[in-house]
N, C-alpha and C. Protein backbone atom coordinates (compact mmCIF):
# COMPACT_ATOMS: atom_id res chain seq x y z
N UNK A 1 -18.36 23.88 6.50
CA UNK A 1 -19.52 23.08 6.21
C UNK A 1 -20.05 22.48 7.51
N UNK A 2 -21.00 22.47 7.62
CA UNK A 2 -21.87 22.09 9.03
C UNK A 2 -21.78 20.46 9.17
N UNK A 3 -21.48 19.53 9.46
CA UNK A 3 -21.79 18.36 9.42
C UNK A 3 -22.97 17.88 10.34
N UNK A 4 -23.71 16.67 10.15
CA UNK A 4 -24.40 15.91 10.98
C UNK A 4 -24.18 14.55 11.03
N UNK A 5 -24.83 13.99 11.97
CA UNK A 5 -24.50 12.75 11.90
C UNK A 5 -25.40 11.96 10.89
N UNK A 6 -24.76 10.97 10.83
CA UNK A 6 -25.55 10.24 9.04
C UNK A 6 -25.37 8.48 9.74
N UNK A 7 -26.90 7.86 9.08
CA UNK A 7 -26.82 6.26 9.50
C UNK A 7 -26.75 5.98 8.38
N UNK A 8 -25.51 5.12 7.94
CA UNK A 8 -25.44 4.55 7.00
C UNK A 8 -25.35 3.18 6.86
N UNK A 9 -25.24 1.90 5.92
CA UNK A 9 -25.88 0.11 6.04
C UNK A 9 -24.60 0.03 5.96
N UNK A 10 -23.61 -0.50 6.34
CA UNK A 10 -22.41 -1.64 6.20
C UNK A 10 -23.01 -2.67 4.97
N UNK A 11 -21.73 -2.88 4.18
CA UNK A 11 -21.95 -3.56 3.31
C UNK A 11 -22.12 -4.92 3.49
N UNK A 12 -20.95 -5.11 4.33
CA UNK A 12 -20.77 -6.47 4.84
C UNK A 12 -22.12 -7.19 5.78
N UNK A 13 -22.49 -6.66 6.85
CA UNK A 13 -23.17 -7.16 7.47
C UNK A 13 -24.62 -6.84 7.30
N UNK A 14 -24.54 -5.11 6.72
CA UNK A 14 -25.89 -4.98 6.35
C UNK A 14 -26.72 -4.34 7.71
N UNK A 15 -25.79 -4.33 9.05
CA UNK A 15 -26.43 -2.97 10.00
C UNK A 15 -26.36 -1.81 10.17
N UNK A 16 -27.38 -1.15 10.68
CA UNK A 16 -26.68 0.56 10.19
C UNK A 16 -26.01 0.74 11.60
N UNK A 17 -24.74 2.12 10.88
CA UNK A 17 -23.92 2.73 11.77
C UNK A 17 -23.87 3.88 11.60
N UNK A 18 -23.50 4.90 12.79
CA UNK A 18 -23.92 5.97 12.36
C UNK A 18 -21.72 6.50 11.85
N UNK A 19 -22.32 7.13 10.77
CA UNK A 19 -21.04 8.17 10.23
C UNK A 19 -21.32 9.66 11.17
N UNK A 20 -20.40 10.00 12.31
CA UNK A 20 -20.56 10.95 13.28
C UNK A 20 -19.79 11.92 12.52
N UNK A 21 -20.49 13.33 13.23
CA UNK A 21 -19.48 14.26 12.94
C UNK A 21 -18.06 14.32 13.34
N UNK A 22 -17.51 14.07 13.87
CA UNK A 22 -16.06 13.97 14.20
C UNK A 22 -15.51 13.06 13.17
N UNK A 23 -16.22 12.07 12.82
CA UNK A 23 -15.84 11.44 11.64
C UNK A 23 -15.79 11.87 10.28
N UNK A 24 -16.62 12.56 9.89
CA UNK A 24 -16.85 13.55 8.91
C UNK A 24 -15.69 14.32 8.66
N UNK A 25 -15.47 14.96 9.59
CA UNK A 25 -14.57 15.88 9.52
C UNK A 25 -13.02 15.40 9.09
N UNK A 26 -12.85 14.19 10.18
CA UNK A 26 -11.68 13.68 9.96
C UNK A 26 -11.73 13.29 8.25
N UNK A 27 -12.80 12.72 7.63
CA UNK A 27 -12.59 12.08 6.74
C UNK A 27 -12.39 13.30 5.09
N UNK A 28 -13.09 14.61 6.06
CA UNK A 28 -12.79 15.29 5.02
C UNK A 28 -11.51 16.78 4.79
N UNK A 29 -10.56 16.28 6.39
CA UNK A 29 -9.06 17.01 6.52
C UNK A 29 -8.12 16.18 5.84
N UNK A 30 -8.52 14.59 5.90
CA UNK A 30 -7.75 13.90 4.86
C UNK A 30 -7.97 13.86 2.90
N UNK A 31 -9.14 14.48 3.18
CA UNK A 31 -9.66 14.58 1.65
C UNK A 31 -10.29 13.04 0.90
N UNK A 32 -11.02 12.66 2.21
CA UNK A 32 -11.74 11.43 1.91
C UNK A 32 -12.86 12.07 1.03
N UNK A 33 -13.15 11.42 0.19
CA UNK A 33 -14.68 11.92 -0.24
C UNK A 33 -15.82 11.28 -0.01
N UNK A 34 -15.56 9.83 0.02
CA UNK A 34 -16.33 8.90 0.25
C UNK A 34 -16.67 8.50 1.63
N UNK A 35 -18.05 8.30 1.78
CA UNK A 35 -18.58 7.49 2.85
C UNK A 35 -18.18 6.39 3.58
N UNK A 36 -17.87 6.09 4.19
CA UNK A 36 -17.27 4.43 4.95
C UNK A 36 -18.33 3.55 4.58
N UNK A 37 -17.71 2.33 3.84
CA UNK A 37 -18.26 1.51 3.78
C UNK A 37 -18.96 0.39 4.18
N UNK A 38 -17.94 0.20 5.15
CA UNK A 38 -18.56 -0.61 6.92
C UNK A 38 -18.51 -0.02 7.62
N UNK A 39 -19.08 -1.11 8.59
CA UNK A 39 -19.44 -0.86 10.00
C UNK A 39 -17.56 -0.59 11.27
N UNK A 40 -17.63 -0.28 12.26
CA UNK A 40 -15.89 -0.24 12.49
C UNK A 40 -15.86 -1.78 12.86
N UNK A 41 -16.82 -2.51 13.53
CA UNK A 41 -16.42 -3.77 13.58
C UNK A 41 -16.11 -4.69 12.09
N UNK A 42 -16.58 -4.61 11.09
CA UNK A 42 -16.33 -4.81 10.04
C UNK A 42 -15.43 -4.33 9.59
N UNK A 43 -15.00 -3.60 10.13
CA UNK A 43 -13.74 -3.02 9.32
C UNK A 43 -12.40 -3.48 9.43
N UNK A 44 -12.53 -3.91 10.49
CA UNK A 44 -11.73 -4.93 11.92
C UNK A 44 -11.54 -5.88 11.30
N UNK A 45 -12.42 -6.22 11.13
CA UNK A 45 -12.50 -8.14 11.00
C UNK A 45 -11.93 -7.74 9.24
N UNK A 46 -12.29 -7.18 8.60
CA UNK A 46 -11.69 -7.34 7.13
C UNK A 46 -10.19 -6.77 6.90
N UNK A 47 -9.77 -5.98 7.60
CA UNK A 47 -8.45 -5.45 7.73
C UNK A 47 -7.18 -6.48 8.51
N UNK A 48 -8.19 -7.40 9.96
CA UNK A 48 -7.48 -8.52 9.81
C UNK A 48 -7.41 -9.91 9.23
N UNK A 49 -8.60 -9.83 7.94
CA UNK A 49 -8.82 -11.46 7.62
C UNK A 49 -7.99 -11.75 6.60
N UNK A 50 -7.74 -12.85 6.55
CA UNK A 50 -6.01 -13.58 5.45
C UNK A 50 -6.03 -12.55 4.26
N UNK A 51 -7.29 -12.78 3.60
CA UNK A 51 -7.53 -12.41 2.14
C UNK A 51 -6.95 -10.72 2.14
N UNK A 52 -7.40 -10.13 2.53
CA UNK A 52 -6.89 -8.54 2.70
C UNK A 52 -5.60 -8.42 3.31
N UNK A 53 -4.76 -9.09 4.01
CA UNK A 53 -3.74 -9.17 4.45
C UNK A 53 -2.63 -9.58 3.25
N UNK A 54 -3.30 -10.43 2.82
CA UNK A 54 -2.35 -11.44 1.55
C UNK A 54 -2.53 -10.24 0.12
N UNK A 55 -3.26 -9.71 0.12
CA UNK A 55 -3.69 -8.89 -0.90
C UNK A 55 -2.30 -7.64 -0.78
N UNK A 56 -2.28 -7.20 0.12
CA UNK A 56 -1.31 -5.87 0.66
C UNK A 56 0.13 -7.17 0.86
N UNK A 57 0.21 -8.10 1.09
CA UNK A 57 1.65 -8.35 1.01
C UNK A 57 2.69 -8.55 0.01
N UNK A 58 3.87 -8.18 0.12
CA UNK A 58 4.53 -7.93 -0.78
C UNK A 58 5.83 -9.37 -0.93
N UNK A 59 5.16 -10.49 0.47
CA UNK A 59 6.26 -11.51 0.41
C UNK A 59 6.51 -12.53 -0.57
N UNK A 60 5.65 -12.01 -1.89
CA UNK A 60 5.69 -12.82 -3.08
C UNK A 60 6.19 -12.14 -4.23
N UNK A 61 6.86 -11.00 -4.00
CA UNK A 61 6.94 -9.94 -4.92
C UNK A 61 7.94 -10.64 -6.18
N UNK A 62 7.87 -10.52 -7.20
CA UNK A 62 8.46 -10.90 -8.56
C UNK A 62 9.73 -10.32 -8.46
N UNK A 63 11.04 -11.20 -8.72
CA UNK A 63 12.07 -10.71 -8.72
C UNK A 63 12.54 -11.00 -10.43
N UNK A 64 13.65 -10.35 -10.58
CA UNK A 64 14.07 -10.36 -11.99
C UNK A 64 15.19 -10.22 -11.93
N UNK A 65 15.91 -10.98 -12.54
CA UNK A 65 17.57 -12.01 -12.76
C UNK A 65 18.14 -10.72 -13.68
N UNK A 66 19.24 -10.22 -13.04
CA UNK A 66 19.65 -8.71 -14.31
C UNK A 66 21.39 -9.50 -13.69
N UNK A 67 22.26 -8.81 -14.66
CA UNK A 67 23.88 -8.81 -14.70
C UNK A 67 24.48 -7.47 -14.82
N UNK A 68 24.92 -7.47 -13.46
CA UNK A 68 25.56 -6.02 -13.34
C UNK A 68 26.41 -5.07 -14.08
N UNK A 69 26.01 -3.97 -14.69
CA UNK A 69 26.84 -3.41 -15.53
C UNK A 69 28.56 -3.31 -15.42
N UNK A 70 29.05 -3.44 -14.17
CA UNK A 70 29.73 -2.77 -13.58
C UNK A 70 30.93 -4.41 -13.77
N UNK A 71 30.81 -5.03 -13.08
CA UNK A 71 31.08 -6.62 -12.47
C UNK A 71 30.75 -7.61 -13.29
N UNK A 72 29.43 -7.69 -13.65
CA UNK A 72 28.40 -8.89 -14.67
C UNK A 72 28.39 -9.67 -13.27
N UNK A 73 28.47 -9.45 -12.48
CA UNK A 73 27.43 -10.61 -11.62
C UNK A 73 26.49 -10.28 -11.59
N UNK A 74 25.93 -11.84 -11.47
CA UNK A 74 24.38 -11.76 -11.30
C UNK A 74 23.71 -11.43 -10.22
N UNK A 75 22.96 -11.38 -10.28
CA UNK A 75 21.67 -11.15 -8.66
C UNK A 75 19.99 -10.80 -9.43
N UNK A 76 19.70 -10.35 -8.61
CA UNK A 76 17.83 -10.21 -9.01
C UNK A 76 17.59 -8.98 -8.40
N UNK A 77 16.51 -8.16 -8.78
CA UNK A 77 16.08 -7.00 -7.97
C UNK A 77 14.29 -6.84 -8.33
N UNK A 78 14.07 -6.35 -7.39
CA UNK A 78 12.49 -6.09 -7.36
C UNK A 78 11.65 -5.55 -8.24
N UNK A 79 12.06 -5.14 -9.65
CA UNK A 79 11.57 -4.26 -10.51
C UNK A 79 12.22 -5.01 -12.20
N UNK A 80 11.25 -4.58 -12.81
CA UNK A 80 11.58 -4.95 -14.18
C UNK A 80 12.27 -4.17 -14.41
N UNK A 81 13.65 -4.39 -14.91
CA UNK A 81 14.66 -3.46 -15.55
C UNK A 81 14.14 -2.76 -17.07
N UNK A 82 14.10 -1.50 -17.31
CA UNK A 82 13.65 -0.92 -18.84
C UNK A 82 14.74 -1.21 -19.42
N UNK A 83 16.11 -1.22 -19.42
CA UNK A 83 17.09 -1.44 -20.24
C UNK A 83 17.57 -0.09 -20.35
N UNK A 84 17.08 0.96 -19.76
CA UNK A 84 17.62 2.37 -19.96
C UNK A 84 18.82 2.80 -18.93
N UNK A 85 18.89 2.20 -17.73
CA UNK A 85 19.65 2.84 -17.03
C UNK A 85 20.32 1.26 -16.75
N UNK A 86 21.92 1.41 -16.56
CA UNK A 86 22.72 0.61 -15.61
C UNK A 86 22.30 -0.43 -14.68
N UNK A 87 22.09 -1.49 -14.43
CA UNK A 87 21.91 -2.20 -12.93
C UNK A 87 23.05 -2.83 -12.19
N UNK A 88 23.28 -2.10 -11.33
CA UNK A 88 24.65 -2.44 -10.37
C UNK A 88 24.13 -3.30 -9.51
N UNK A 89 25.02 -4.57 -9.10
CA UNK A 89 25.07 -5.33 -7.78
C UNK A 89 25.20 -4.55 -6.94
N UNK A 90 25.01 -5.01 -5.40
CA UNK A 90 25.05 -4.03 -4.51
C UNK A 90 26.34 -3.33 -3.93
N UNK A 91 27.19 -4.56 -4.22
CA UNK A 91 28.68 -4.24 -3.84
C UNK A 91 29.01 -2.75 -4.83
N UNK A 92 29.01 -2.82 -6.27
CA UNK A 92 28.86 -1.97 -6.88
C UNK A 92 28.02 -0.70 -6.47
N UNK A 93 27.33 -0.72 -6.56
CA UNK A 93 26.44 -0.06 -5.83
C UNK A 93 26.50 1.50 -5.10
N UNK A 94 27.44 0.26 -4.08
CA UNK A 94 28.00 0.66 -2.92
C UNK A 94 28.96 1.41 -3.24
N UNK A 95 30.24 1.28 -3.92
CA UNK A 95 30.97 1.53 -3.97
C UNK A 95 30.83 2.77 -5.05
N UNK A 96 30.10 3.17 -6.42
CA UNK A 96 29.75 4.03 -6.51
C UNK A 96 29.14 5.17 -6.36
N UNK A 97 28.36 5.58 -4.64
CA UNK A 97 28.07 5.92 -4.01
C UNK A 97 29.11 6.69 -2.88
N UNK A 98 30.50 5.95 -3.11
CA UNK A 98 31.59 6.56 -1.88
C UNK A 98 31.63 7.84 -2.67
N UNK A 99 31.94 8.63 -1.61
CA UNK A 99 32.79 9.83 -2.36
C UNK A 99 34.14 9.69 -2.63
N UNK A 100 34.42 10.51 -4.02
CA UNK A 100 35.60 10.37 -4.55
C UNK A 100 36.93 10.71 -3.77
């Protein structure tokens, strides 16, 4: 497919930028389909501002209090347990993991 270059408005700021062919391309070996939405300075500034940062972090992640099948100690792990499979402490864990 032939590409050209394309001016397109940033959402954010609302100036046009141009979408280059080299960009194009890249965006369509990754199987982007879509157009960029900002500008690259905008893109900058939103990739480093709190809100998008805090959005992608995981340092609040929900833990959940389970009792080890193995032991019954307690601990917590990162995922809601279904009740279908076992939850081992880590010591456990561990130790079911050695080879026999």
């Amino acid at each position: 497919m032939a590409y050209q270059n394309k001016i397109l408005q940033c959402m954010d700021c609302g100036y046009d930028f141009e979408f280059t062919i080299s960009e194009q391309e890249f965006y369509a070996a990754k199987g982007l389909t879509n157009h960029p939405k900002r500008c690259k300075p905008c893109r900058i500034a939103r990739k480093n501002s709190k809100n998008y940062s805090d959005k992608n972090n995981n340092d609040e992640r929900k833990m959940y209090d389970v009792v080890c099948a193995d032991c019954g100690g307690r601990g917590q792990v990162p995922f809601k347990p279904s009740g279908v499979k076992p939850i081992l402490c880590k010591s456990c864990y561990l130790k079911s993991k050695k080879p026999a």
